[in-house]
C-alpha atoms as a PDB file:
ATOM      1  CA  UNK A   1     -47.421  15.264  19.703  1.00  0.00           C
ATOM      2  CA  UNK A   2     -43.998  17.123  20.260  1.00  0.00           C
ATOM      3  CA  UNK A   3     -42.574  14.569  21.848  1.00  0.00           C
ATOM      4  CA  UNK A   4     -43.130  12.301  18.777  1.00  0.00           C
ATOM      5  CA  UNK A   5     -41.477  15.170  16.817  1.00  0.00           C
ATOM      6  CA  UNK A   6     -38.668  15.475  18.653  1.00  0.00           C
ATOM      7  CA  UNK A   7     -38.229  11.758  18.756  1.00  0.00           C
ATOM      8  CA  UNK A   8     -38.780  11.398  14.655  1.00  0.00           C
ATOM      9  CA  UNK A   9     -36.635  14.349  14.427  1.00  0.00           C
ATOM     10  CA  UNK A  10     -33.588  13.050  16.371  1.00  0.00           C
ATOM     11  CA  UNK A  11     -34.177   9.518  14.515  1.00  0.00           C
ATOM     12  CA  UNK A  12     -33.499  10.843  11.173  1.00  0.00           C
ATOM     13  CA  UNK A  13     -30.606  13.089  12.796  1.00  0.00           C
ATOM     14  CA  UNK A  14     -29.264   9.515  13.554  1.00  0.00           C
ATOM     15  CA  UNK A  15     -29.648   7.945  10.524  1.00  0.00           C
ATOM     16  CA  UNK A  16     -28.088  11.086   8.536  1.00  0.00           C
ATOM     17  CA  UNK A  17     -25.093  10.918  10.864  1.00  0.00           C
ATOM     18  CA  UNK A  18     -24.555   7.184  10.582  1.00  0.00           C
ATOM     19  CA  UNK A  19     -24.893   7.079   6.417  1.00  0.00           C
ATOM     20  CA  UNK A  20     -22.574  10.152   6.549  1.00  0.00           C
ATOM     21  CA  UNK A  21     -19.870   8.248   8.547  1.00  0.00           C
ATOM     22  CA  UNK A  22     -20.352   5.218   6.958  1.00  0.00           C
ATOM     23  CA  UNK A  23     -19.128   6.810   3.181  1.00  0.00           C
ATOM     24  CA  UNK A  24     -16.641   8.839   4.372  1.00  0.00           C
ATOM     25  CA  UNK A  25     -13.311   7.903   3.707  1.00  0.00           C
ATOM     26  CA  UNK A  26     -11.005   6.862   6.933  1.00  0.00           C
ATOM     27  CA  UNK A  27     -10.007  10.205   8.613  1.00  0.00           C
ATOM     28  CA  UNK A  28      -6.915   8.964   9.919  1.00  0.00           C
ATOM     29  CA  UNK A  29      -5.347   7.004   6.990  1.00  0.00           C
ATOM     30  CA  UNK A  30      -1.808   6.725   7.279  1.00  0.00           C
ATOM     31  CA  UNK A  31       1.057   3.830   6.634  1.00  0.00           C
ATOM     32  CA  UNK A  32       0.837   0.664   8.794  1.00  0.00           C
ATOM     33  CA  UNK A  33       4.335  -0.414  10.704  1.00  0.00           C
ATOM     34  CA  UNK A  34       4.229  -4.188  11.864  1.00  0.00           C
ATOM     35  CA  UNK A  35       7.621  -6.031  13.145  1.00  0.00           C
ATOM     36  CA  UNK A  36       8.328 -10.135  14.094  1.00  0.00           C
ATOM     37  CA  UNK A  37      11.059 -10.695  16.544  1.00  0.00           C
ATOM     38  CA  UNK A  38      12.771 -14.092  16.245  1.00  0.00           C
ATOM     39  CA  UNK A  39      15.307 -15.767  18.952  1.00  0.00           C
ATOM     40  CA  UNK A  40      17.943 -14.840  15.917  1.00  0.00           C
ATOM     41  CA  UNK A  41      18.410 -11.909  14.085  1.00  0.00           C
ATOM     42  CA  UNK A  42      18.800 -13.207  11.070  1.00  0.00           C
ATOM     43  CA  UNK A  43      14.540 -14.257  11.613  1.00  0.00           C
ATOM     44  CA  UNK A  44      13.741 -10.628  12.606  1.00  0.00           C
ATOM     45  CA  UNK A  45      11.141  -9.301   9.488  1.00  0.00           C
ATOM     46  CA  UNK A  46       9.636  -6.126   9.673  1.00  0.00           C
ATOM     47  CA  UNK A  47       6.979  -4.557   7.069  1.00  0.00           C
ATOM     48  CA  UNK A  48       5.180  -0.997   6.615  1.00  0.00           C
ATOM     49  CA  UNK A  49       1.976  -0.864   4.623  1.00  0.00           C
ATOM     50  CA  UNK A  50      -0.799   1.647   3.398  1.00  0.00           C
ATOM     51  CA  UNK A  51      -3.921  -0.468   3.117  1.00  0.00           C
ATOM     52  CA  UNK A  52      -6.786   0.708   0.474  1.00  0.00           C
ATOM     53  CA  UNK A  53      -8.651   3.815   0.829  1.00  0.00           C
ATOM     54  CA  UNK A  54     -11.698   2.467   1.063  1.00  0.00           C
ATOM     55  CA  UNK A  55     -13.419  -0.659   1.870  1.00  0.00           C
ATOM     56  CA  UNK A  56     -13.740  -2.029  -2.055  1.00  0.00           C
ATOM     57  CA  UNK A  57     -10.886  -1.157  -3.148  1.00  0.00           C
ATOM     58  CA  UNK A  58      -8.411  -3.049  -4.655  1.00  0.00           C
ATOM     59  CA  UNK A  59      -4.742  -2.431  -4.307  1.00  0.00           C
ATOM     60  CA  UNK A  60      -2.399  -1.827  -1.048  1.00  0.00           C
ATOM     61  CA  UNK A  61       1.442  -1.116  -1.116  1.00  0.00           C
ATOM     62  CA  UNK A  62       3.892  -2.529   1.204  1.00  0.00           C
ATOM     63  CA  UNK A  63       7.421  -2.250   2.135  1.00  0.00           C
ATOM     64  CA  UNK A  64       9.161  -5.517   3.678  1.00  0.00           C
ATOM     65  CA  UNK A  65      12.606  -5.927   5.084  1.00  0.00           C
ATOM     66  CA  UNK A  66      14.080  -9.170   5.818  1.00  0.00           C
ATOM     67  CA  UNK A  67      17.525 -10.993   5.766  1.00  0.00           C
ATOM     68  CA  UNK A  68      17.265 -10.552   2.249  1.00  0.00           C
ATOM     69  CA  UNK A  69      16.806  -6.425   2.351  1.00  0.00           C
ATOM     70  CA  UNK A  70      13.846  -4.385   1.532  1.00  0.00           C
ATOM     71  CA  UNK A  71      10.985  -5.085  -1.054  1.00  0.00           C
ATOM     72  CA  UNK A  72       8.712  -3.005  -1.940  1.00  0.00           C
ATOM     73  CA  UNK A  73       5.098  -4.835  -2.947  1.00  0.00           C
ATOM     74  CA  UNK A  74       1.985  -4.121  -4.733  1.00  0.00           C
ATOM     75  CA  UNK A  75      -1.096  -6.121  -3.491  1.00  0.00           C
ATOM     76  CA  UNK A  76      -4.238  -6.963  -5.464  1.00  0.00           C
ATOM     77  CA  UNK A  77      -6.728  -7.679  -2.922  1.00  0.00           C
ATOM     78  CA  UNK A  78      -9.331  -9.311  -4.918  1.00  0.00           C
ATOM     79  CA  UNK A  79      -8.017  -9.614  -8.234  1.00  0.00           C
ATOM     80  CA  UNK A  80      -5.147 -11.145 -10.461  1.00  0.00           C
ATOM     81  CA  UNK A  81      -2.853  -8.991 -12.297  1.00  0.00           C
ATOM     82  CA  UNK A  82      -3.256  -8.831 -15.952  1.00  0.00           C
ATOM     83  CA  UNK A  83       0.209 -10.071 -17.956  1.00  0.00           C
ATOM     84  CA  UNK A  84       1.509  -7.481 -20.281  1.00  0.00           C
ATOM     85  CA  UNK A  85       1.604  -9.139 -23.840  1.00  0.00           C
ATOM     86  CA  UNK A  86       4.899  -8.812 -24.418  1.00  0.00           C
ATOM     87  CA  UNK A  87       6.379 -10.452 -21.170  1.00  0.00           C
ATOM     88  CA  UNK A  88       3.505 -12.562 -19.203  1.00  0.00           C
ATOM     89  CA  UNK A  89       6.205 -12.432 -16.002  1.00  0.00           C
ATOM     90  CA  UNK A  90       5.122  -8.556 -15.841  1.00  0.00           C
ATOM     91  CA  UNK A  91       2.227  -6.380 -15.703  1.00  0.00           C
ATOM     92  CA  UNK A  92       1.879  -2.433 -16.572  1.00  0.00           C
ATOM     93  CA  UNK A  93       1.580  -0.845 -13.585  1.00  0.00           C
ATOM     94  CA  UNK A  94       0.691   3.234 -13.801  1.00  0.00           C
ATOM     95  CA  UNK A  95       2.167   5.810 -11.181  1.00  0.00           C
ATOM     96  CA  UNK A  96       0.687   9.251 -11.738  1.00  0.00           C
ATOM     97  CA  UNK A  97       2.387  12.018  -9.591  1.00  0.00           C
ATOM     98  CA  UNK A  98       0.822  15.109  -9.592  1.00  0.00           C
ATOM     99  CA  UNK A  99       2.925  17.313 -10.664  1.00  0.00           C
ATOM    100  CA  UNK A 100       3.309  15.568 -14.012  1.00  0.00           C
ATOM    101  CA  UNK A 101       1.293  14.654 -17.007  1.00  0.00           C
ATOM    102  CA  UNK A 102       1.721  11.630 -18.506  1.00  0.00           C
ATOM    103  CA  UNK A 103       2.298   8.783 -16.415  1.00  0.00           C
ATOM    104  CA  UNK A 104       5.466   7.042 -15.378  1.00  0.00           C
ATOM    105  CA  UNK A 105       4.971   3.298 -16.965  1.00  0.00           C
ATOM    106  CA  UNK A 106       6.850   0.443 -14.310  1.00  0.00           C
ATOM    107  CA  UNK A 107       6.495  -3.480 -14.917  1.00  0.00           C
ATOM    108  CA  UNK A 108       6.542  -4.910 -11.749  1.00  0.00           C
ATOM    109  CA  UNK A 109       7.187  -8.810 -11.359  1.00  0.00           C
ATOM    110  CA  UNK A 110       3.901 -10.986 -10.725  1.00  0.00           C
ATOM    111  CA  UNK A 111       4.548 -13.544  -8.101  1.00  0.00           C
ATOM    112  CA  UNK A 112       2.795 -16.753  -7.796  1.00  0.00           C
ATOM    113  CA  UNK A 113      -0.866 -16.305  -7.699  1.00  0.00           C
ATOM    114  CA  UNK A 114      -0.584 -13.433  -9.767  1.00  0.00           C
ATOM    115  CA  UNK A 115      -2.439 -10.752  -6.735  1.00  0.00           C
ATOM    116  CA  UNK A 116       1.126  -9.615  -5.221  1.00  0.00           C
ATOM    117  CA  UNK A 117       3.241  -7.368  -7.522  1.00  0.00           C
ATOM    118  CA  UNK A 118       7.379  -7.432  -6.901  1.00  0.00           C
ATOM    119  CA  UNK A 119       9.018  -3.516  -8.253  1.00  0.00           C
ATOM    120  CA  UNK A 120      12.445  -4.139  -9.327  1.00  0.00           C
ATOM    121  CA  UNK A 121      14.993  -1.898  -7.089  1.00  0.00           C
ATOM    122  CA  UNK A 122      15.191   1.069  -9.045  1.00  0.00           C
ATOM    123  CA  UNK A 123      11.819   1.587  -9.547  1.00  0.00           C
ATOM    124  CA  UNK A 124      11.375   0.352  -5.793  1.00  0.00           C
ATOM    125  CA  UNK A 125      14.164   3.030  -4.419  1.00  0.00           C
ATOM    126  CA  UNK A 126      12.368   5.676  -6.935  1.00  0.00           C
ATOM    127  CA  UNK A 127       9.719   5.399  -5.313  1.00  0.00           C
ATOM    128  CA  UNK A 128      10.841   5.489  -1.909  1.00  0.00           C
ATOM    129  CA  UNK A 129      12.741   8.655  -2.628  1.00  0.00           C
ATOM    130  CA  UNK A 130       9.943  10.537  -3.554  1.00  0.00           C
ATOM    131  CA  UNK A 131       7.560   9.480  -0.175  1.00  0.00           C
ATOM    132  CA  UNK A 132      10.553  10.383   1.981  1.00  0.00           C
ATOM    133  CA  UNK A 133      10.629  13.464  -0.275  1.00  0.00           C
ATOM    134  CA  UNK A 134       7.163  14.382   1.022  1.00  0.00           C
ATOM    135  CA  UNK A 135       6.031  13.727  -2.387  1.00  0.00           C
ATOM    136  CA  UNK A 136       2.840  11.494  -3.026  1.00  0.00           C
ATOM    137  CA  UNK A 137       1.556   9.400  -5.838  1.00  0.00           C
ATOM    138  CA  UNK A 138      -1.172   7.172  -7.355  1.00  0.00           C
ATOM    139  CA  UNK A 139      -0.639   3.537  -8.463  1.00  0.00           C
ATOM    140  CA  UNK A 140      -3.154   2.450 -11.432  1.00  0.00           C
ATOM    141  CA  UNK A 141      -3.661  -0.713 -12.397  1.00  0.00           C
ATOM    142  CA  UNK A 142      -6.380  -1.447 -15.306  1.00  0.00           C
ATOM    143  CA  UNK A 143      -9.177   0.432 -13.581  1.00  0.00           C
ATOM    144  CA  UNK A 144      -7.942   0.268 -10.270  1.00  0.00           C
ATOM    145  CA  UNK A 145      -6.293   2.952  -8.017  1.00  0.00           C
ATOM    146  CA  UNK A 146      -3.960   3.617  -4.900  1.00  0.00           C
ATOM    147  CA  UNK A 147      -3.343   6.828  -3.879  1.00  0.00           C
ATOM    148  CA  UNK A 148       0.143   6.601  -1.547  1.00  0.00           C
ATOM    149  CA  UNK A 149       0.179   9.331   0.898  1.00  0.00           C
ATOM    150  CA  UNK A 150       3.727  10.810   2.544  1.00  0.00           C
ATOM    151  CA  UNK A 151       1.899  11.199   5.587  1.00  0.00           C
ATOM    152  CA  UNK A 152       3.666   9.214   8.654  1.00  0.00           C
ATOM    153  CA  UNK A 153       5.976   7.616   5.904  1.00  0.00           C
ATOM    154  CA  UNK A 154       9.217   8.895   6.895  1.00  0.00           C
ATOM    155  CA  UNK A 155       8.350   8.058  10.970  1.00  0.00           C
ATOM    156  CA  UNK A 156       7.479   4.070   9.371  1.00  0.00           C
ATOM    157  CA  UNK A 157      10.063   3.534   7.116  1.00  0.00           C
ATOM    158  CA  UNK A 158      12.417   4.931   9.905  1.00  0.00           C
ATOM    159  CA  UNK A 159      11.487   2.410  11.937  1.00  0.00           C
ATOM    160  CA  UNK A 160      11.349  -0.122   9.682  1.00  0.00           C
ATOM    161  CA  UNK A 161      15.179   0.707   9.185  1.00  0.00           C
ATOM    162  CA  UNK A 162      15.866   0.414  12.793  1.00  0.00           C
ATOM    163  CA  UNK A 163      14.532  -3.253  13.407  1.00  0.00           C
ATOM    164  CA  UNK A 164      17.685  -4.934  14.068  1.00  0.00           C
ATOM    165  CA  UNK A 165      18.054  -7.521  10.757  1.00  0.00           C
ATOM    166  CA  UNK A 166      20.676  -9.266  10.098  1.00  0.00           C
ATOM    167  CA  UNK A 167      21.310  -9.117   6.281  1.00  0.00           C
ATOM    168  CA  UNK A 168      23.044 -12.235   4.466  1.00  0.00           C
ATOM    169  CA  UNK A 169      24.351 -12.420   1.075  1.00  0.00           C
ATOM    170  CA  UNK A 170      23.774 -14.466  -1.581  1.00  0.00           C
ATOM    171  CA  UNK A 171      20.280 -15.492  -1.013  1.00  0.00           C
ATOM    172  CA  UNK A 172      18.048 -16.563  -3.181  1.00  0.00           C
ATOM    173  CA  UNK A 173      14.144 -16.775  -3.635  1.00  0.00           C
ATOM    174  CA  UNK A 174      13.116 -20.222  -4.328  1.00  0.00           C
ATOM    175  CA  UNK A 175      11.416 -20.174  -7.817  1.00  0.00           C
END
């Protein structure tokens, strides 16, 4: 009879453990550094990325540089952005940073398919600025929510710096 106690007892020790590892968020989170390496230079892409907190959520930045510089991206994972009213090219996009209030309103380009999100360059730099700064933020979108950690940024976007790109002028996305 102890036996079967000890065996029922370390069962639902097993179960507890798993269901409490299965919620919890991802211990390690941090930003993503990926690179391609082309015969040419001018080929050579590289991208950083901080994927959703958890499994079912919706939104994930990234940073690409190519040829053409660095972008920096908003994904929708499983959703299309809603247009603003007053210029369908653009949707309101929310950043919250702690230390302030109210939140700082952008309107971020939707790109074909409407689930990728383009910030123009000063919003983009902005941004940027304030990660390298140590400083982190949340992205909202409708009900939907990023937070953007600093941790491991500066190392990433470092190296996404590094990757040796060579940049041309006067290119131009293909609408």
């Amino acid at each position: 009879m102890n036996n079967f106690l000890s065996c029922i007892r370390a069962f639902i020790a097993l179960i507890l453990l798993t269901l409490t590892a299965c919620n919890s968020p991802k211990i390690c989170r941090e930003w993503g550094f990926e690179a391609n390496m082309a015969c040419k230079n001018t080929y050579n892409a590289a991208r950083i990325f901080l994927d959703a907190e958890k499994e079912y959520d919706y939104l994930e930045a990234e940073i690409v540089r190519t040829c053409s510089g660095v972008r920096f991206y908003i994904n929708n994972l499983f959703m299309q952005a809603s247009p603003c009213l007053e210029d369908p090219s653009k949707a309101k996009v929310q950043i919250l940073f702690d230390c302030q209030e109210e939140p700082w309103i952008i309107y971020p380009l939707i790109l074909r398919g409407g689930q990728r999100l383009l910030l123009i360059n000063e919003d983009a730099n902005f941004l940027i600025e304030s990660l390298l700064e140590g400083q982190s933020f949340t992205i909202k979108i409708d009900r939907y929510e990023l937070n953007v950690i600093s941790e491991s940024f500066c190392e990433r976007y470092q190296a996404l710096l590094n990757i040796n790109i060579a940049e041309t002028t006067g290119f131009r996305y293909l609408e």
